[in-house]
N, C-alpha and C. Protein backbone atom coordinates (compact mmCIF):
# COMPACT_ATOMS: atom_id res chain seq x y z
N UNK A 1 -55.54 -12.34 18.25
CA UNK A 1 -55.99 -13.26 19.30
C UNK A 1 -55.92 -14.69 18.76
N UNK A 2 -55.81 -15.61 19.73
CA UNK A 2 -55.30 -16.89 18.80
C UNK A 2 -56.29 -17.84 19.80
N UNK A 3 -57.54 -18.33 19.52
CA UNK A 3 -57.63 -19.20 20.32
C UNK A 3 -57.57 -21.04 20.01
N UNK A 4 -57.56 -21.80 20.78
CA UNK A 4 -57.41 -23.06 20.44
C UNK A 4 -58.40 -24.05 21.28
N UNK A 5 -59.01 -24.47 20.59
CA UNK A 5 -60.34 -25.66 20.94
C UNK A 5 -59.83 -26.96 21.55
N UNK A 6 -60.11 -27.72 22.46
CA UNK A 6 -59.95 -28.88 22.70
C UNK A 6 -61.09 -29.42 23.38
N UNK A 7 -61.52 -30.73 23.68
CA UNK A 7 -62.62 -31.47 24.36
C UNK A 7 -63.19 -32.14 23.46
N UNK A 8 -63.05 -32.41 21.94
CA UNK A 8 -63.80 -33.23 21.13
C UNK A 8 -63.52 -34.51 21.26
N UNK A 9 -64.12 -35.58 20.33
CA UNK A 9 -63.41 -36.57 20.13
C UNK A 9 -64.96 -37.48 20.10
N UNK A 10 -64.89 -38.70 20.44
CA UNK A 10 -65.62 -39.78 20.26
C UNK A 10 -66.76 -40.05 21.18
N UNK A 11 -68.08 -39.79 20.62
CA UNK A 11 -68.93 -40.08 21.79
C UNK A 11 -69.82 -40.78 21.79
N UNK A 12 -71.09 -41.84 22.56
CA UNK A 12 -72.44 -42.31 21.91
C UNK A 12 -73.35 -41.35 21.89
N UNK A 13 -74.40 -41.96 21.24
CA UNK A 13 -75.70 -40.88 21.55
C UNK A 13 -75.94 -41.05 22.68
N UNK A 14 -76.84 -39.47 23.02
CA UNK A 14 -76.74 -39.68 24.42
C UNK A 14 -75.65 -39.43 25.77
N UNK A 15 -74.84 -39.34 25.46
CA UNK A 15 -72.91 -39.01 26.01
C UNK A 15 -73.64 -37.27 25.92
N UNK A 16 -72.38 -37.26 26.48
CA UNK A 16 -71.69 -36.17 26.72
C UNK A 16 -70.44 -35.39 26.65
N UNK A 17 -70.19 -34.35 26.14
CA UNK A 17 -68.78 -33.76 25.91
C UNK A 17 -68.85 -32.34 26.25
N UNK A 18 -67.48 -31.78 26.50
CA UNK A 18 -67.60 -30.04 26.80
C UNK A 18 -65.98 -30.40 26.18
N UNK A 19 -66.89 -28.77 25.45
CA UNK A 19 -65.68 -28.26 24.25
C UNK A 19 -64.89 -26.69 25.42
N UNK A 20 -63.62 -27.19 25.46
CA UNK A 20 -62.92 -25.90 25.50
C UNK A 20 -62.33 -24.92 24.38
N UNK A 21 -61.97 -23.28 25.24
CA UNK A 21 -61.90 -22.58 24.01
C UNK A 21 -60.90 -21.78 24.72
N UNK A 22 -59.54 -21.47 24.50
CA UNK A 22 -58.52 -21.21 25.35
C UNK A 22 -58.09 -19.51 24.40
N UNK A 23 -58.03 -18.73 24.77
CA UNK A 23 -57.51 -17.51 24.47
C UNK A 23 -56.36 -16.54 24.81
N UNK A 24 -55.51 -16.24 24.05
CA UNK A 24 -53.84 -16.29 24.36
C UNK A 24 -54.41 -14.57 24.91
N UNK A 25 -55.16 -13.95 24.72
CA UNK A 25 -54.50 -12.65 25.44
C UNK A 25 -55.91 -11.98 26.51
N UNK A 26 -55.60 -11.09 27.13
CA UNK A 26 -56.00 -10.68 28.27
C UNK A 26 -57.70 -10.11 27.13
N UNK A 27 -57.40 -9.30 26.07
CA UNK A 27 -58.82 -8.78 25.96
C UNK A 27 -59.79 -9.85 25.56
N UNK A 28 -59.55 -10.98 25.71
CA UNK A 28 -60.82 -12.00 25.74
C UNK A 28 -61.81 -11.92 26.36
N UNK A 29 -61.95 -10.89 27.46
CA UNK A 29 -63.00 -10.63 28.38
C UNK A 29 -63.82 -9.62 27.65
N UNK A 30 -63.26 -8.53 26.82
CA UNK A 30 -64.00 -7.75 26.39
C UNK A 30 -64.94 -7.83 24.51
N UNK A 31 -64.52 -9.59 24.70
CA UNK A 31 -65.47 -9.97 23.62
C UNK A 31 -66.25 -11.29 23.62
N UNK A 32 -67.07 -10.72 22.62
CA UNK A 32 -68.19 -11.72 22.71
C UNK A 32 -67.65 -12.69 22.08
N UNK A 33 -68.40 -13.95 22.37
CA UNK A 33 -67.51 -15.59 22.14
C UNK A 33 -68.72 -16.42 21.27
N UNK A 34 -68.25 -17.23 19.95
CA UNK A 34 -69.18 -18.16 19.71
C UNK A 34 -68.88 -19.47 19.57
N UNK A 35 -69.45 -20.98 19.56
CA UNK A 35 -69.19 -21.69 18.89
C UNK A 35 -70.19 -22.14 17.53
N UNK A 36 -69.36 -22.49 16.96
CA UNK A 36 -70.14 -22.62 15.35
C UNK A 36 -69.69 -24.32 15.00
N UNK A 37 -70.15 -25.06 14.20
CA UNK A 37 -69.85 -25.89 13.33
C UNK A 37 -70.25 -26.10 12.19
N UNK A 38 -69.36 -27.45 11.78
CA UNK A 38 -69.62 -27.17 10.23
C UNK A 38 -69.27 -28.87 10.28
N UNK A 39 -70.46 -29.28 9.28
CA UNK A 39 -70.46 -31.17 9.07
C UNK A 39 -70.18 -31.17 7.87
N UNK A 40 -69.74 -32.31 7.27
CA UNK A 40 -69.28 -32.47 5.82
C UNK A 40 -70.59 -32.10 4.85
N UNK A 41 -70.40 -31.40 3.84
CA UNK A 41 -71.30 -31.25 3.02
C UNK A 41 -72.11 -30.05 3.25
N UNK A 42 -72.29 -29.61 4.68
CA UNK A 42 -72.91 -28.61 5.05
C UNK A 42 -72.71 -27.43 5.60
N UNK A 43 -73.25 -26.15 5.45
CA UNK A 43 -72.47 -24.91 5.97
C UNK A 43 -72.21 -24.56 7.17
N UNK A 44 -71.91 -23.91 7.82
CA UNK A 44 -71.20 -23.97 8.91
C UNK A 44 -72.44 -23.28 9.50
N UNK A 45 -72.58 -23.46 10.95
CA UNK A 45 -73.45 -22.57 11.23
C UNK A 45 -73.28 -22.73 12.98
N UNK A 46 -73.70 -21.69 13.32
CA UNK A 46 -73.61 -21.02 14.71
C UNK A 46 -74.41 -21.52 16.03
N UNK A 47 -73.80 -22.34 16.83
CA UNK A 47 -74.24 -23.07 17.45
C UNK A 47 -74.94 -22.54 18.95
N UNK A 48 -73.99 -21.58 19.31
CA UNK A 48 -74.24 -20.85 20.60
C UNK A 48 -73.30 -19.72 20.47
N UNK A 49 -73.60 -18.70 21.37
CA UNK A 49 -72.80 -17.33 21.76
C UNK A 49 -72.89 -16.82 23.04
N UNK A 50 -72.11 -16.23 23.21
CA UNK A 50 -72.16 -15.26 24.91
C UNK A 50 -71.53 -13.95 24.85
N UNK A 51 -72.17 -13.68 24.73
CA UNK A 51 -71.43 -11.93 25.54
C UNK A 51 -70.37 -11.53 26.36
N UNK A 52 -69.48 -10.58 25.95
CA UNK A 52 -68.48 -10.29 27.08
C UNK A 52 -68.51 -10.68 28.74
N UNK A 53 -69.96 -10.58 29.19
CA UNK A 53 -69.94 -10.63 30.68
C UNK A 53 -70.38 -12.14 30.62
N UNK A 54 -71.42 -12.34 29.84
CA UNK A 54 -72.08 -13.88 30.50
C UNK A 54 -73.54 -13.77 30.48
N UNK A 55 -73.55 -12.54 30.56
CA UNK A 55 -75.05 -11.96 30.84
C UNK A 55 -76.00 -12.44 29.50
N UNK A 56 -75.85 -12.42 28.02
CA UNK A 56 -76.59 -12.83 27.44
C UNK A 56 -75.83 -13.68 26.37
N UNK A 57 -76.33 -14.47 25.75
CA UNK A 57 -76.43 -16.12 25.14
C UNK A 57 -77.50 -16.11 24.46
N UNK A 58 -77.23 -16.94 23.04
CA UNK A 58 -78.18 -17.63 21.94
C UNK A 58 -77.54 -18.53 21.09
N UNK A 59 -78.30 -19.65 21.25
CA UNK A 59 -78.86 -20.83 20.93
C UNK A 59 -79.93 -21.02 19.39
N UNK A 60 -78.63 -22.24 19.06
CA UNK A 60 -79.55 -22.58 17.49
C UNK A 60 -80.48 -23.40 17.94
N UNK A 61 -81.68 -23.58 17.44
CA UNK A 61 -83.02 -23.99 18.13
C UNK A 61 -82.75 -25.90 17.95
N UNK A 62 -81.93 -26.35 17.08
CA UNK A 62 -81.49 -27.87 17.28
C UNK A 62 -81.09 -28.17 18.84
N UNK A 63 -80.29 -26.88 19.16
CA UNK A 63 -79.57 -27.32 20.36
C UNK A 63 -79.79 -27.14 21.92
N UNK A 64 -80.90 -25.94 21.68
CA UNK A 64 -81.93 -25.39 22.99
C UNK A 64 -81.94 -26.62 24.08
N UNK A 65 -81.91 -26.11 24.92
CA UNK A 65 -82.28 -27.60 26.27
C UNK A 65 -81.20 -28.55 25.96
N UNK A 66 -80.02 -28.56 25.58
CA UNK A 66 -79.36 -29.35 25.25
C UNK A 66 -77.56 -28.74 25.47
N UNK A 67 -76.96 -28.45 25.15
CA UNK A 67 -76.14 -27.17 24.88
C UNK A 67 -76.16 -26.37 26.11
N UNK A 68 -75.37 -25.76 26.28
CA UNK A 68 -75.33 -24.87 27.32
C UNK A 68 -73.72 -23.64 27.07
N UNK A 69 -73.69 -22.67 26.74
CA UNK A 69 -72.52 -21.92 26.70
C UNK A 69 -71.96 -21.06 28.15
N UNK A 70 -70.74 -21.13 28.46
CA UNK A 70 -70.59 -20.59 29.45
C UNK A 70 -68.84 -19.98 29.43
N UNK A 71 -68.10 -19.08 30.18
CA UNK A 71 -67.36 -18.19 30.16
C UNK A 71 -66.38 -18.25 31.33
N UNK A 72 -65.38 -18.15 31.52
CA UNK A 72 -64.31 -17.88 32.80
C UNK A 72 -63.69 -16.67 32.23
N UNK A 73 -63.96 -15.86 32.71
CA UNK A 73 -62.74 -14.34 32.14
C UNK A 73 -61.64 -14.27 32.89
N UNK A 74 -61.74 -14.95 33.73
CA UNK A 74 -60.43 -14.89 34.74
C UNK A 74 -59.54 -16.12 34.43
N UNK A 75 -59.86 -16.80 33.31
CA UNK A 75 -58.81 -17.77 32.61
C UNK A 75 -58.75 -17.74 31.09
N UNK A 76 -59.57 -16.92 30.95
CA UNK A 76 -59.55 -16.19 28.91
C UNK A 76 -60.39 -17.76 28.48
N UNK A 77 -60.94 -18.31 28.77
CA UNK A 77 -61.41 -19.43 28.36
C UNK A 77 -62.94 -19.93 28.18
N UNK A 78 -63.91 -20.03 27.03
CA UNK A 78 -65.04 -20.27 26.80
C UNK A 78 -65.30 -21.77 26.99
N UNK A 79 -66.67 -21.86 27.01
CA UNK A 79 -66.92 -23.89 27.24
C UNK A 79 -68.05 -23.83 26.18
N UNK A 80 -68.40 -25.12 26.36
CA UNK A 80 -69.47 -25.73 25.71
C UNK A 80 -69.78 -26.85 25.92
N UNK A 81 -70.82 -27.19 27.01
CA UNK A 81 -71.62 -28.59 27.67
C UNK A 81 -72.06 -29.02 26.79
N UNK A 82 -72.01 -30.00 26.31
CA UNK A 82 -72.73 -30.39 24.90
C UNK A 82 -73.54 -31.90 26.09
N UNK A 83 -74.85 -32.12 26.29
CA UNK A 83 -75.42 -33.22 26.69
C UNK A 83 -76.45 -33.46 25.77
N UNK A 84 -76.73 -35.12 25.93
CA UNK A 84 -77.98 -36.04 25.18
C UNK A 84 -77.73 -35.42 23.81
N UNK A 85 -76.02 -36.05 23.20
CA UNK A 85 -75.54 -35.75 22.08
C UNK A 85 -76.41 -36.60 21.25
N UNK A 86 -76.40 -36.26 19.75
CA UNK A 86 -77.24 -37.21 18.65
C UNK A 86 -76.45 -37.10 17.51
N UNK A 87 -76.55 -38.44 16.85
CA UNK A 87 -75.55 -38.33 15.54
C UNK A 87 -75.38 -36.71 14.73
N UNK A 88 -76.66 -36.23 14.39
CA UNK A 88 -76.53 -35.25 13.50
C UNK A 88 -76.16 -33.84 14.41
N UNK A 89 -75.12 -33.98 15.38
CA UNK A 89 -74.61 -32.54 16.14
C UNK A 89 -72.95 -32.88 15.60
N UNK A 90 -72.29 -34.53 14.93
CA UNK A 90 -71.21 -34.58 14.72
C UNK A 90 -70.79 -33.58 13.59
N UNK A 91 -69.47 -33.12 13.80
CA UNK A 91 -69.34 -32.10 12.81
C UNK A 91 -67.72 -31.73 13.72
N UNK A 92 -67.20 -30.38 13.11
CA UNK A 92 -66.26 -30.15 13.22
C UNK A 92 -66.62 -28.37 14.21
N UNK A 93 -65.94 -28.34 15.56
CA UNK A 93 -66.84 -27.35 16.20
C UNK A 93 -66.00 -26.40 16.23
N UNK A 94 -66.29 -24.96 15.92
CA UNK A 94 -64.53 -23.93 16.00
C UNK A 94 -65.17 -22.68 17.41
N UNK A 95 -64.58 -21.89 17.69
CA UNK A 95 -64.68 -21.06 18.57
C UNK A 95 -64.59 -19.92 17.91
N UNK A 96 -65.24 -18.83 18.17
CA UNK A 96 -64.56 -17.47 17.20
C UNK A 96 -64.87 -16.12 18.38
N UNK A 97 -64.27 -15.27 18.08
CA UNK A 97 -64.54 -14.26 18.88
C UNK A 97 -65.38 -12.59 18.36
N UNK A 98 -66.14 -12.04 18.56
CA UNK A 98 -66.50 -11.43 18.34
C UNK A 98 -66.16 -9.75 18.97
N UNK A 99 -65.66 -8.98 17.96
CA UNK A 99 -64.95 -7.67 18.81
C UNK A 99 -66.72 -6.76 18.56
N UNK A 100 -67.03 -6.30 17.76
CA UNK A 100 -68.54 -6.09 18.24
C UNK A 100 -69.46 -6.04 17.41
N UNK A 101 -71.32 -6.32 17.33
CA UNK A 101 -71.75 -6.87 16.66
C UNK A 101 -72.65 -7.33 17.42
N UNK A 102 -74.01 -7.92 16.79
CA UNK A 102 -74.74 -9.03 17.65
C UNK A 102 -74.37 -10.32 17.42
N UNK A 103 -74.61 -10.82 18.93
CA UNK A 103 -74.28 -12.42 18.77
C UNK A 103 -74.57 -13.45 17.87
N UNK A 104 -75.90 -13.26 17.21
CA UNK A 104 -76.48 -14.23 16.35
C UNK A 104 -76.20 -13.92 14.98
N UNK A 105 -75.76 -12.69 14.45
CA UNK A 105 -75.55 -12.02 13.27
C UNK A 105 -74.45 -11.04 13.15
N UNK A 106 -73.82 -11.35 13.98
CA UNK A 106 -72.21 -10.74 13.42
C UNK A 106 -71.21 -11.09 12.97
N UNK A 107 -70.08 -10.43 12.59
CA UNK A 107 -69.16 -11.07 12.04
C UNK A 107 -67.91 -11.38 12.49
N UNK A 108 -67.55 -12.42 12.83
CA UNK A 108 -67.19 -12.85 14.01
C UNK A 108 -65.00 -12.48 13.71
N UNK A 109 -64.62 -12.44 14.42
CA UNK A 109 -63.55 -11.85 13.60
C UNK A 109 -62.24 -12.72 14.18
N UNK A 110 -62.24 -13.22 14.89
CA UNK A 110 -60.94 -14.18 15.38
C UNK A 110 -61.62 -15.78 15.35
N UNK A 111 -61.00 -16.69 14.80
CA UNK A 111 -61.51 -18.20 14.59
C UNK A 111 -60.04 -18.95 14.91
N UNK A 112 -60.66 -20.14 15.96
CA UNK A 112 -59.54 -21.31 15.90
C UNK A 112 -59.79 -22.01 15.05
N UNK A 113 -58.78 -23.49 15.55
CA UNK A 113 -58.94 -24.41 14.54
C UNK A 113 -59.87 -25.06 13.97
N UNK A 114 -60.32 -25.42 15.49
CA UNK A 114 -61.48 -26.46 15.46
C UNK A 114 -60.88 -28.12 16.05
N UNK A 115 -62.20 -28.47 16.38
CA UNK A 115 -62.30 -29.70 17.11
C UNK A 115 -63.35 -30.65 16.40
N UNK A 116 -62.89 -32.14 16.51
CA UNK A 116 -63.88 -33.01 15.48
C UNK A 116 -64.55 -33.58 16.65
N UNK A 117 -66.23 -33.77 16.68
CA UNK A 117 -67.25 -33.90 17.92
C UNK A 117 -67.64 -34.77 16.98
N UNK A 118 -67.76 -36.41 16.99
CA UNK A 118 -67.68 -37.76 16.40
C UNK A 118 -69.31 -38.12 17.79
N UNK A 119 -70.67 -38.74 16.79
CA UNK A 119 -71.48 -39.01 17.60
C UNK A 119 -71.59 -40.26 17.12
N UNK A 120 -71.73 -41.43 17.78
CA UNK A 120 -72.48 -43.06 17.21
C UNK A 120 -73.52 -43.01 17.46
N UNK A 121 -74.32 -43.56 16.86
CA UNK A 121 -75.97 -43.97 16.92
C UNK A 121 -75.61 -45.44 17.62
């Protein structure tokens, strides 16, 4: 599975961005989806997830009320609303897919490139 991220780029605090997550083949529906990032110096870590249907989602507690993950299966394609951005969410954001596992602690087994999410204070 190959997917590829786009929607990053330059924002203020406060702004807003939505990350796309594009998936080359049809079983994208039958897996669970995350986005993760990773800032210079620091480990990467798991930002949001969703489930095959949509039905369940989790949230790193930085990003609760803020963040929002969401799904189109009928275009193989994941999102990510990112609002009332703050310097320390800049980082580098990747998409990965999950064939099965729990969302918050699995091992996620297909990863794109990644996208650079740039915040100004």
């Amino acid at each position: 599975v190959q997917l590829v991220e786009s929607g990053g780029g330059l924002v203020q605090a406060g702004g807003s961005l939505r990350l796309s997550c594009s998936a080359s083949e049809r079983t994208f529906s039958s897996y669970s989806m995350g986005w993760f990032r990773q800032a210079p110096g620091k480990e990467r870590e798991l930002v949001a997830a969703i489930s095959w249907s949509g039905g369940d989602t989790a949230y790193t507690d930085s990003v609760k009320d803020r963040f929002t993950i969401s799904r189109d299966n009928a275009k193989n394609t994941v999102y990510l609303q990112m609002n009332s951005l703050k310097p320390e969410d800049t980082a580098v954001y990747y998409c990965a897919a999950l064939i099965r596992g729990e969302l918050a602690s699995g091992e996620y087994d297909y990863w794109g490139q990644g996208t650079q999410v740039t915040v100004s204070s």
